[in-house]
Every structure is written in C-alpha cells, then in structure tokens.
N, C-alpha and C. Protein backbone atom coordinates (compact mmCIF):
# COMPACT_ATOMS: atom_id res chain seq x y z
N UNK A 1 7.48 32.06 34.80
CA UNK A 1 6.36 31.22 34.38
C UNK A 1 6.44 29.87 35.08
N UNK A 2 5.37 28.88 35.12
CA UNK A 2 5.06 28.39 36.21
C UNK A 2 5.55 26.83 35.43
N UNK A 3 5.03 26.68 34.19
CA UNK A 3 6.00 25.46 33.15
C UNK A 3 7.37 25.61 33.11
N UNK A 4 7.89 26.75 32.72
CA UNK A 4 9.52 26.81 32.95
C UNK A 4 10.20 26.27 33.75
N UNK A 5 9.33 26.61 35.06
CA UNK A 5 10.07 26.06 36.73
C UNK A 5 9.88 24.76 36.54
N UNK A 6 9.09 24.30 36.57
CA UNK A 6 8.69 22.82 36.41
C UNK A 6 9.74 21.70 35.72
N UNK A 7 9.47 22.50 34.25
CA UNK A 7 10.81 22.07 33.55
C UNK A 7 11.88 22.22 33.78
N UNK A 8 12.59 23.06 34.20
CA UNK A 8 13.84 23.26 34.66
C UNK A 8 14.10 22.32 36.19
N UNK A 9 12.78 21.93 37.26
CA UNK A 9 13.37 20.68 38.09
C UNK A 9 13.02 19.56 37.43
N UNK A 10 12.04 19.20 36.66
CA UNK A 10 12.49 18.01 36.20
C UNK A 10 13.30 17.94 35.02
N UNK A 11 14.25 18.76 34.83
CA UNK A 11 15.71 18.17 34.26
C UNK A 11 16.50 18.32 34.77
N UNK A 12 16.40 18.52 36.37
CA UNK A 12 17.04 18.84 37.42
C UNK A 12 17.10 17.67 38.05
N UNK A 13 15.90 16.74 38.24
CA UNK A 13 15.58 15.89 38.46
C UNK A 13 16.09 14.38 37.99
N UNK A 14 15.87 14.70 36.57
CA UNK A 14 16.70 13.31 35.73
C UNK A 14 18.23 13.72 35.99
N UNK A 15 18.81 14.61 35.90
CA UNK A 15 20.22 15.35 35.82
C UNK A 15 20.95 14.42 37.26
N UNK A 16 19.88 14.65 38.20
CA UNK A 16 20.27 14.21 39.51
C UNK A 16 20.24 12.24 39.67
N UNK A 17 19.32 12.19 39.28
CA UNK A 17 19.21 10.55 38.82
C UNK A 17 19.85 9.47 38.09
N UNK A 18 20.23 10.27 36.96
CA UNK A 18 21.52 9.92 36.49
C UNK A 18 22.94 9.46 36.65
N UNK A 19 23.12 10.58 37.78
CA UNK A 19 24.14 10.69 38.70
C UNK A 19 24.19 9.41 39.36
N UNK A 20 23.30 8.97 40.14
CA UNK A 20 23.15 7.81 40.84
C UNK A 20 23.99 6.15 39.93
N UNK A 21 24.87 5.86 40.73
CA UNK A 21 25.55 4.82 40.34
C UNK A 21 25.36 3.67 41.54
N UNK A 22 24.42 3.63 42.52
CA UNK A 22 24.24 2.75 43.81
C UNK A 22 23.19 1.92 43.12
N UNK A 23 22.66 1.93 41.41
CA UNK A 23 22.37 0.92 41.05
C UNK A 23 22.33 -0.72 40.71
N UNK A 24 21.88 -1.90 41.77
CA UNK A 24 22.62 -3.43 41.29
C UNK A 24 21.54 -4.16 41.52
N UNK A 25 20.67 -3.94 41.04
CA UNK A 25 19.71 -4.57 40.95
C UNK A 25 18.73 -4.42 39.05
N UNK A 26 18.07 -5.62 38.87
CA UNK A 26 17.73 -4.86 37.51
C UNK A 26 16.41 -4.12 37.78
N UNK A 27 15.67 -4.58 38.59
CA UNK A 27 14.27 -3.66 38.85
C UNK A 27 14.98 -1.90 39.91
N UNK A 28 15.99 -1.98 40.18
CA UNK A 28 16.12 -0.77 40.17
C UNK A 28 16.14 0.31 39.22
N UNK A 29 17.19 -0.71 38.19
CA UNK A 29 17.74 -0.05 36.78
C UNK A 29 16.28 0.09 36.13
N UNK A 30 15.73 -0.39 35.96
CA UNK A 30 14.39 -0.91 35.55
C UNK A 30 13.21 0.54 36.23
N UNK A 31 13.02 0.61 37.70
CA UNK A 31 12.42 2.12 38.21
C UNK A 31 13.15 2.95 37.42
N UNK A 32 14.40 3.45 37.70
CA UNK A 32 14.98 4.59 37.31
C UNK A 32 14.65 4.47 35.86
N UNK A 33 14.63 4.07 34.63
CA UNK A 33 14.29 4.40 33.53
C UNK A 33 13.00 4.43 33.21
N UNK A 34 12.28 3.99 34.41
CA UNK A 34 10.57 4.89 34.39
C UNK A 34 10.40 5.41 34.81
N UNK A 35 11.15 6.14 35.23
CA UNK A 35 11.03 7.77 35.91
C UNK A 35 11.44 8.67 35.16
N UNK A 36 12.59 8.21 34.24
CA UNK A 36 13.00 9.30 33.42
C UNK A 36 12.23 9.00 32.10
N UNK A 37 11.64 8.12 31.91
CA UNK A 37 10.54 8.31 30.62
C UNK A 37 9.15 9.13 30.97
N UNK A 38 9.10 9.28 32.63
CA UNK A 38 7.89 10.13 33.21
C UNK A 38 8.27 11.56 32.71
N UNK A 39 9.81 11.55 33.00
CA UNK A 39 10.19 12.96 33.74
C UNK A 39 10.25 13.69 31.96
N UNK A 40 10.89 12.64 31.13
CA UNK A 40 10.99 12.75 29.09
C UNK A 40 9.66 13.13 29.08
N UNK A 41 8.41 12.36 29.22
CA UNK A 41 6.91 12.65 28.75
C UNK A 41 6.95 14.36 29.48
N UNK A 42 6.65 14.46 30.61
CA UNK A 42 6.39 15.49 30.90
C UNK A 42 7.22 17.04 30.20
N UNK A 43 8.42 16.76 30.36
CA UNK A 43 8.92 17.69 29.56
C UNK A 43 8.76 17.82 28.00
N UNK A 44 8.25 16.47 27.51
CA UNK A 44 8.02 16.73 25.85
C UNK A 44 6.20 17.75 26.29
N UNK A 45 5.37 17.32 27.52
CA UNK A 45 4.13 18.22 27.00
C UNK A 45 4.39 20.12 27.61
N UNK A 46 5.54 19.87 28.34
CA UNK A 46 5.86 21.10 28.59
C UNK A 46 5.82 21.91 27.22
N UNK A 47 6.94 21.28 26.52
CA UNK A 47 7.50 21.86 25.46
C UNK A 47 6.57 22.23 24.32
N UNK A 48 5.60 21.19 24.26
CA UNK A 48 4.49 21.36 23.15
C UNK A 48 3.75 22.47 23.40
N UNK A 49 3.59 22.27 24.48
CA UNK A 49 2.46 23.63 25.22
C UNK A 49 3.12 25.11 25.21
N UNK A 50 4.63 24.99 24.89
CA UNK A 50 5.20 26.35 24.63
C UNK A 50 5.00 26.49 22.97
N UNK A 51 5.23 25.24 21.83
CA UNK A 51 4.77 25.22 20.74
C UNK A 51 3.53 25.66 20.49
N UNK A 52 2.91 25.03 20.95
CA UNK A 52 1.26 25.42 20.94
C UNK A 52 1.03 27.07 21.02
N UNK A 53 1.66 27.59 22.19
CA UNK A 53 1.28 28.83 22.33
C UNK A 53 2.10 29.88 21.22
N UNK A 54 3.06 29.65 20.90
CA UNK A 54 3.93 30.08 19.27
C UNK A 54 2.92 29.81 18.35
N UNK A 55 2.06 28.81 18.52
CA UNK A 55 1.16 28.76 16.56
C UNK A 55 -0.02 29.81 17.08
N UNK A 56 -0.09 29.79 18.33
CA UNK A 56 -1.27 31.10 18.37
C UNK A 56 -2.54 29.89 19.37
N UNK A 57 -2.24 29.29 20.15
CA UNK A 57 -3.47 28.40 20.59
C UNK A 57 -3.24 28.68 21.77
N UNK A 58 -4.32 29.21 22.20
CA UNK A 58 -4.21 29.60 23.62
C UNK A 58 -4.67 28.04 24.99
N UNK A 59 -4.44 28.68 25.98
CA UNK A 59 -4.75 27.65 27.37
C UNK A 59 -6.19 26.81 26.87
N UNK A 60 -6.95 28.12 26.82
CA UNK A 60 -8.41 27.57 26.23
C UNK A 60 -8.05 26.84 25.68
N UNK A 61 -7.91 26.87 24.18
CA UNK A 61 -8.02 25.91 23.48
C UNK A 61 -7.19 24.67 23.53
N UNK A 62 -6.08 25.17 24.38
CA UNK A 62 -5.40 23.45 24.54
C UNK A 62 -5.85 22.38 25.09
N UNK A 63 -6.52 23.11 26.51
CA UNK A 63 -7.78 22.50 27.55
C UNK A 63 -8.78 21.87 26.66
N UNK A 64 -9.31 22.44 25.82
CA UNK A 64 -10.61 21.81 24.71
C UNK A 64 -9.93 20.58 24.06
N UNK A 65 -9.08 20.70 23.51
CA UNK A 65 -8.36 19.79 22.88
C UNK A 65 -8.04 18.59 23.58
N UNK A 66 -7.50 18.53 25.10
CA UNK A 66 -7.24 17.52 26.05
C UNK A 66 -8.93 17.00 26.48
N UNK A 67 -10.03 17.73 26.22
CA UNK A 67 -11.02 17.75 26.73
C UNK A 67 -11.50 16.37 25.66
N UNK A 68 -11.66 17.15 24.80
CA UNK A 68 -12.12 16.54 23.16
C UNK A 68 -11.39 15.05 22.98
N UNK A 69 -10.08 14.71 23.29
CA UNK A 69 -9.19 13.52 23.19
C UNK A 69 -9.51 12.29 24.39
N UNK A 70 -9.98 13.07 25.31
CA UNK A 70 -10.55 12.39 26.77
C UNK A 70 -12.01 11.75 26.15
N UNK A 71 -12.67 12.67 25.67
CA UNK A 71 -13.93 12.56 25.23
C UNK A 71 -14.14 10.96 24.16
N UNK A 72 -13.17 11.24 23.23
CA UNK A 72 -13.15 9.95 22.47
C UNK A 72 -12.73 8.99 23.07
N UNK A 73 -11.11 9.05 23.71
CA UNK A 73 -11.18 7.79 24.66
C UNK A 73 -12.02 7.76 25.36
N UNK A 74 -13.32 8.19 26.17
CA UNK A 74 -14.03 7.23 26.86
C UNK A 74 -15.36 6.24 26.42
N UNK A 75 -15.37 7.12 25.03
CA UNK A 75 -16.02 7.22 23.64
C UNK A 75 -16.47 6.67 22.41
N UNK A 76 -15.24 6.34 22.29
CA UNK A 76 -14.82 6.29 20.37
C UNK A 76 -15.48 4.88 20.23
N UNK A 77 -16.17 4.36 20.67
CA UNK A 77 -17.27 3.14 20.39
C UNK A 77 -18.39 3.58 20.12
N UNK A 78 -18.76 4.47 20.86
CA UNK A 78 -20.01 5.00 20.20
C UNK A 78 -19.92 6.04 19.51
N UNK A 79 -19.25 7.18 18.98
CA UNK A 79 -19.34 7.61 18.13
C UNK A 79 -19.73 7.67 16.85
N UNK A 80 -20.81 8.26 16.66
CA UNK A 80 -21.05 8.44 15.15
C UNK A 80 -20.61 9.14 14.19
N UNK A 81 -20.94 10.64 14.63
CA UNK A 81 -20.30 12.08 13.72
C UNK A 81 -19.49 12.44 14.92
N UNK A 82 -18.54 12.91 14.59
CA UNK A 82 -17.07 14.44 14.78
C UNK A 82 -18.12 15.13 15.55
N UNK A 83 -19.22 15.81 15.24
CA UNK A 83 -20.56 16.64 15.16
C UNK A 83 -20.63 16.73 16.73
N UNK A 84 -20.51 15.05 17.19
CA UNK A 84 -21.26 14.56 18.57
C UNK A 84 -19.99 15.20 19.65
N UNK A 85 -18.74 15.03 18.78
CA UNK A 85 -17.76 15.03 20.08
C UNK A 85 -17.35 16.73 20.60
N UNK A 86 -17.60 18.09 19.23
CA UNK A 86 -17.46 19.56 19.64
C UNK A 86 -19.19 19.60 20.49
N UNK A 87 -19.69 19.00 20.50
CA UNK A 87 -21.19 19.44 20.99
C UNK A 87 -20.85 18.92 22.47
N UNK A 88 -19.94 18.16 22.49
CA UNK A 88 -19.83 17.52 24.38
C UNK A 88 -19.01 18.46 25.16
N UNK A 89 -17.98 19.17 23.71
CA UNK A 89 -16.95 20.09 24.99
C UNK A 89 -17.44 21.28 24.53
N UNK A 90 -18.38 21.26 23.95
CA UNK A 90 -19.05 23.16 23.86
C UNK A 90 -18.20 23.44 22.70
N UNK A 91 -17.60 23.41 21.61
CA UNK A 91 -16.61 23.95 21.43
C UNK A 91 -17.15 24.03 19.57
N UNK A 92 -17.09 25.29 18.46
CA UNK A 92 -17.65 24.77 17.10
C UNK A 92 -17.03 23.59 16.43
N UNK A 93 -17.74 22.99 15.40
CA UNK A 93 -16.48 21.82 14.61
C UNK A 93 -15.49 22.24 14.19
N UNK A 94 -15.75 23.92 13.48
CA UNK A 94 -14.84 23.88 12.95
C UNK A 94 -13.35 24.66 13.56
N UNK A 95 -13.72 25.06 14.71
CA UNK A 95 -12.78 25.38 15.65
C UNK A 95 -11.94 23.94 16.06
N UNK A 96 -12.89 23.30 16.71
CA UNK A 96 -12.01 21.92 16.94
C UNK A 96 -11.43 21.22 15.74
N UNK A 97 -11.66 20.88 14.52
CA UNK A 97 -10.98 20.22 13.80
C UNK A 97 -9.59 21.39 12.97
N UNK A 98 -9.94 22.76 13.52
CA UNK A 98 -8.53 23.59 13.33
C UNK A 98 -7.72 22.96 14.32
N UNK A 99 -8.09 22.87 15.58
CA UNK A 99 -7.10 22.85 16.78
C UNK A 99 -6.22 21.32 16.34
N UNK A 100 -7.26 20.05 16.19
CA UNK A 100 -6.89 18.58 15.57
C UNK A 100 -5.27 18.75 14.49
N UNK A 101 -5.68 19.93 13.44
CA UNK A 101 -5.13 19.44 12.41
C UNK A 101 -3.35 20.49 13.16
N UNK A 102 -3.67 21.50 13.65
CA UNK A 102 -2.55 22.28 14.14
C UNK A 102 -1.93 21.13 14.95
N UNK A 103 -2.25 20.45 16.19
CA UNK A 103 -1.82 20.67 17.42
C UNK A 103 -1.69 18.61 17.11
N UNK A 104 -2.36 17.76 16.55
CA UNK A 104 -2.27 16.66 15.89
C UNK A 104 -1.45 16.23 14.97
N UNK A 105 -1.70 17.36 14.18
CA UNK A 105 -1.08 16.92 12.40
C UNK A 105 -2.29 15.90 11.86
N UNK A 106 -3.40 15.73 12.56
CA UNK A 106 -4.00 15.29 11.25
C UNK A 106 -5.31 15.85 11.69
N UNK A 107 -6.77 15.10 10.65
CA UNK A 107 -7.91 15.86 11.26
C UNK A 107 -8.41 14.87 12.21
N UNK A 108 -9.64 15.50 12.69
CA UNK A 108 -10.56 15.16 13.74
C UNK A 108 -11.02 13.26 13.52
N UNK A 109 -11.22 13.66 12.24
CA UNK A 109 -11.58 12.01 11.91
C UNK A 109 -10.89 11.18 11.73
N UNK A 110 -9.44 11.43 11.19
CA UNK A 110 -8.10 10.57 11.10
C UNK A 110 -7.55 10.19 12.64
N UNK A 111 -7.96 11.12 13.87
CA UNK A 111 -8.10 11.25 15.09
C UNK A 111 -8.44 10.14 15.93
N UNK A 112 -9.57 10.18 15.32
CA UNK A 112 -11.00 8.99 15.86
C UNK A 112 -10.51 7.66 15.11
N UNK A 113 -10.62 8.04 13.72
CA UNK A 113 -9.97 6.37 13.30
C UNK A 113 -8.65 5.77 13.76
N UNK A 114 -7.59 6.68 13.65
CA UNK A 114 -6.41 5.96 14.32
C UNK A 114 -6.75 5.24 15.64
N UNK A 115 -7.30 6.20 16.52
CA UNK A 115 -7.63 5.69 18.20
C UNK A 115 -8.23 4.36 17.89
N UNK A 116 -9.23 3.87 17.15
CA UNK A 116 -10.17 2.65 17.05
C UNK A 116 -9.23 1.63 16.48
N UNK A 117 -8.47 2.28 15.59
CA UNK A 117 -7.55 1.12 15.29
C UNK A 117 -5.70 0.50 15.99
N UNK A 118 -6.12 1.57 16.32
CA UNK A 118 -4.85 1.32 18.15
C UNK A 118 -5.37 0.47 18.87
N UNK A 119 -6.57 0.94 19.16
CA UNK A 119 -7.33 -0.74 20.00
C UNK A 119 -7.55 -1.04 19.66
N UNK A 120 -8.00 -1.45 18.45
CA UNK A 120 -7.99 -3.20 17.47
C UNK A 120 -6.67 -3.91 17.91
N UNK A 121 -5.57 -3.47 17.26
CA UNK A 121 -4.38 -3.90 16.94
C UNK A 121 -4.22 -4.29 18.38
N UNK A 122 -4.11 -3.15 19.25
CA UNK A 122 -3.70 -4.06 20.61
C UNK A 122 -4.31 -5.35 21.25
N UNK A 123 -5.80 -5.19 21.07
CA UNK A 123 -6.68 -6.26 21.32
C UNK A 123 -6.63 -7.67 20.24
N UNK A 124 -6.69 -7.74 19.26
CA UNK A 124 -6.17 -8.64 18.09
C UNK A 124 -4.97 -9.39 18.50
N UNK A 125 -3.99 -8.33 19.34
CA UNK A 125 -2.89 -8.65 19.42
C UNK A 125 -2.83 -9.49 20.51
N UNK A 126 -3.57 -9.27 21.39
CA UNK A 126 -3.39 -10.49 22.70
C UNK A 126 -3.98 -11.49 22.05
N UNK A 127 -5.02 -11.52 20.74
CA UNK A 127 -5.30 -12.99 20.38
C UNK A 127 -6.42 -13.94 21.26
N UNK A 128 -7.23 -13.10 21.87
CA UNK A 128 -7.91 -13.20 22.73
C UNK A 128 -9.47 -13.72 22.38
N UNK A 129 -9.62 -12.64 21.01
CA UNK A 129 -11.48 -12.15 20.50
C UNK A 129 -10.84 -12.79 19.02
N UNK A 130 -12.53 -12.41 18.47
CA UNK A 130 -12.58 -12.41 17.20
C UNK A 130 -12.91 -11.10 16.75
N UNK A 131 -11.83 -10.87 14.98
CA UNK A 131 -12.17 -9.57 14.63
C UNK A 131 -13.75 -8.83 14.43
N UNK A 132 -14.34 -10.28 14.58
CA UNK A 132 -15.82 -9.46 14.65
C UNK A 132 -16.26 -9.13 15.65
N UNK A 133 -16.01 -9.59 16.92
CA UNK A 133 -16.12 -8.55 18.45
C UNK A 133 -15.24 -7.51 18.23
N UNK A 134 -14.13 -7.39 17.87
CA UNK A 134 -13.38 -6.23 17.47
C UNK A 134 -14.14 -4.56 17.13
N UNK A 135 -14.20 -5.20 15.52
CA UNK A 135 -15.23 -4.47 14.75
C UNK A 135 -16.42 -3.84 15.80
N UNK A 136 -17.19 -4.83 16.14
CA UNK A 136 -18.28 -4.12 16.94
C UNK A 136 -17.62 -3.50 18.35
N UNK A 137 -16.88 -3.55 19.17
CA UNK A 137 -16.13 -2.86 19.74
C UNK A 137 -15.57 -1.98 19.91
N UNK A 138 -15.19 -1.26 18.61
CA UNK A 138 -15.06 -0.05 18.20
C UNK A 138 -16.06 0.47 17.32
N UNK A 139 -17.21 0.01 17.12
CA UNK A 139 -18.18 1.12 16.86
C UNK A 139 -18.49 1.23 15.43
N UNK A 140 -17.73 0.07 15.19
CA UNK A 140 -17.72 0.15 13.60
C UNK A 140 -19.18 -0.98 13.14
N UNK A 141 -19.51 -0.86 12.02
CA UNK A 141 -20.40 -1.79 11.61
C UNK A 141 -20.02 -2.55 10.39
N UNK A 142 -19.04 -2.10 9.55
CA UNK A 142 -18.79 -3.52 8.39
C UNK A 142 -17.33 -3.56 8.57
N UNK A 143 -17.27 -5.03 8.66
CA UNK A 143 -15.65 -5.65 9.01
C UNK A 143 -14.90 -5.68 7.44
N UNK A 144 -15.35 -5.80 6.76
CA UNK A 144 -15.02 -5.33 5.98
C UNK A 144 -14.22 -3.80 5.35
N UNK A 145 -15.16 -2.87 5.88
CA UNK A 145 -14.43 -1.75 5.76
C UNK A 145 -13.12 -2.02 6.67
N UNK A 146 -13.51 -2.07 8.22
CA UNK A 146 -12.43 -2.02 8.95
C UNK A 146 -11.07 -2.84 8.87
N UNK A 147 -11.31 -4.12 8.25
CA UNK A 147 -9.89 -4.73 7.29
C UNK A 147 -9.35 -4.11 6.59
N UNK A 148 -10.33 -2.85 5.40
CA UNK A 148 -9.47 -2.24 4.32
C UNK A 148 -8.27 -1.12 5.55
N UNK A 149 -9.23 -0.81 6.17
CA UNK A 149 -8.53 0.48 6.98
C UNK A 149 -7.44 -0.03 7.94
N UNK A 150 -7.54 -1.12 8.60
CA UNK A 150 -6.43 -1.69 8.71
C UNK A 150 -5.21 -2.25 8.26
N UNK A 151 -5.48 -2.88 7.24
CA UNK A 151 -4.52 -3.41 6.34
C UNK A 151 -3.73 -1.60 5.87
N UNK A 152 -4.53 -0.69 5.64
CA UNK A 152 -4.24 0.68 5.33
C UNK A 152 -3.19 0.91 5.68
N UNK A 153 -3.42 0.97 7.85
CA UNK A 153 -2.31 1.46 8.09
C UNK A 153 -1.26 0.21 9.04
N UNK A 154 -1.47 -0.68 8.73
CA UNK A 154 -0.71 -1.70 9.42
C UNK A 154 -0.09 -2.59 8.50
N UNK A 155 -0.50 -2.78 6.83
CA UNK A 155 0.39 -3.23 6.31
C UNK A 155 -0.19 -5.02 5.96
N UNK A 156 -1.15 -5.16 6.82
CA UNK A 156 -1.73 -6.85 6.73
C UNK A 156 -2.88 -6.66 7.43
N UNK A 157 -3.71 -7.46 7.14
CA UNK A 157 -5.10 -7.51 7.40
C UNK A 157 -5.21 -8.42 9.02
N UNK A 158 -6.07 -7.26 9.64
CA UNK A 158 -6.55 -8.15 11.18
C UNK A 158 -6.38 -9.75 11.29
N UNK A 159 -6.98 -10.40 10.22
CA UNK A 159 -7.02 -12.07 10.45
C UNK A 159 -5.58 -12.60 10.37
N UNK A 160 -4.54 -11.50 9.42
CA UNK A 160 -3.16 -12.25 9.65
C UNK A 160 -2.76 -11.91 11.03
N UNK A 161 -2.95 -10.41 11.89
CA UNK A 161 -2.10 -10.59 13.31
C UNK A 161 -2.87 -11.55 14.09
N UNK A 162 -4.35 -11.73 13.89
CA UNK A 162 -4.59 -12.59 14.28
C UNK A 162 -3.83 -14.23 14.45
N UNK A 163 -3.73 -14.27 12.85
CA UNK A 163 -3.50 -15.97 12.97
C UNK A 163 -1.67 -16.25 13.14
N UNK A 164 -1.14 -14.57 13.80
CA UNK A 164 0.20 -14.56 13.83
C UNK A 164 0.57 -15.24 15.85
N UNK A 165 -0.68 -14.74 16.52
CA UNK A 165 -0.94 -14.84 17.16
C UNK A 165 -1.58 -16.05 17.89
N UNK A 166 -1.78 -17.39 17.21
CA UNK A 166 -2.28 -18.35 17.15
C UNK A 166 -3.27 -18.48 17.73
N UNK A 167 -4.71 -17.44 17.40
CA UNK A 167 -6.16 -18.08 17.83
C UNK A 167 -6.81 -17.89 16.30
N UNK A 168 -7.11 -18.66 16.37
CA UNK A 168 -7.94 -18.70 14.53
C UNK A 168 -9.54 -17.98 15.33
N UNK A 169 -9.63 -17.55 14.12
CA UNK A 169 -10.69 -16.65 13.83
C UNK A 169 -11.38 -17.43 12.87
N UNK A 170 -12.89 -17.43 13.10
CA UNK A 170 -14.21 -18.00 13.04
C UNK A 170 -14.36 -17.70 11.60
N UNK A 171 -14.56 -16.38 11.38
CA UNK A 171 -14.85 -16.08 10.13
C UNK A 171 -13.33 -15.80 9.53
N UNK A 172 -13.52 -15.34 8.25
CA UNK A 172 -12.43 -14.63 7.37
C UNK A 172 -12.89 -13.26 6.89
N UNK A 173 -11.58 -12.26 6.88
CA UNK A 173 -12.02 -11.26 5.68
C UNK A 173 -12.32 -11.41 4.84
C-alpha cells in the first residue's frame, strides 16, 4: 500500500535526522525540529486515515470530509445553515454530520463554531480590532451571544483577552 511506504520513509526520514549531530547553530536546531513536526503531522494523518478506514469510512468519504473542512475555512463567515456547506460538496447532511461526529468527535456545528472561535481568539489576541469587528467577521450577528460562547470555551470573556492585551475596546460585553 502506497501510505505504508510513505510512512515507513518518513520515519526513515526523522530516524535519519536525528542521527545528525553537525548541528551549531540555533536556526539549524530550529529547521530540523520543523521538519520533524512536518514529518509527526504527516504520519499522525497517515495513521488516522488507517483509523478512518477501521471505523468503516471509505477514501470517498474522507475526501468529502477534507472537502467540507476546506469549505468552511474559506467560509465560515458566511455561513448560515450546516444545510449550505453538504449542498457545496454534493454530499447528504446527514451523511456529513455522521462523517463530523466519527472522524471529529464532535458535530458539524460544534465544527463551525469552534473554527469561528479559533479566529476570534487568535485575532483578539494580536489586540489589533474590536470584538465587534470580530463578531461581524465571523459571521456572527449578536456579540453578545458570541461572549457567552466564548467565555464557554475559553474560560473569560473576549473584552478580558482583549484588555490582557492592552488595546481597550470601545464598547463592553
């Protein structure tokens, strides 16, 4: 099989890299451990994709799934319904939000919200905007909700990483 080989040189690959002690520089040390976090990523989607095919999900559907995840990242601002994103890769809802909850661990919509609030947090985090360009940025319409859902899964509300970050924000939650 054509992943096996793959996998087996790139741990052939780090195996060999490792080896290397003509390291004295720190941006060398520095390449070499981004290569082997390339060479780690790749072998963790090797591995999933042999998981994947053990729960019963075939090529197809893994392809839909990478399809569907592409789809929101280029996306997930305008999104309205789940509805919009199986209708772009052809695929039923309720096929895709099986594949979400197998191959994810969560559903389609926990999917979409995490992603929107990954880029909040990162964007908040440079301290750059206000959470109300935020909010509208990801597609959301009451900042309000999107504080509860943040604070949800981050533990403190947007205006504190904000004001952790030292740009004060215009409004308040």
């Amino acid at each position: 099989m054509i992943e096996e080989s793959c996998n087996q040189s790139l741990i052939r690959i780090g195996q060999e890299l490792t080896k290397l002690n003509r390291f004295n520089s720190g941006r060398q040390i520095y390449v070499l451990a981004k290569v082997l976090e390339i060479i780690s990523m790749a072998q963790s989607s090797f591995n999933k994709k042999g998981d994947l095919q053990l729960q019963g999900i075939s090529s197809y559907e893994y392809n839909k799934l990478q399809e569907a995840k592409n789809y929101i990242e280029a996306n997930f601002h305008s999104i309205k319904r789940i509805q919009e994103i199986a209708y772009q890769i052809n695929l039923p809802i309720n096929s895709l939000q099986h594949l979400f909850k197998i191959c994810e661990g969560q559903t389609l919509n926990e999917y979409l919200k995490n992603y929107r609030l990954k880029y909040a947090w990162n964007h908040i985090n440079e301290g750059k905007t206000t959470i109300s360009d935020i909010v509208y940025r990801i597609g959301l319409t009451s900042r309000s909700y999107f504080s509860k859902i943040f604070k949800n899964k981050y533990g403190y509300y947007p205006s504190k990483l904000l004001e952790m970050n030292s740009i004060p924000d215009k409004t308040k939650d």
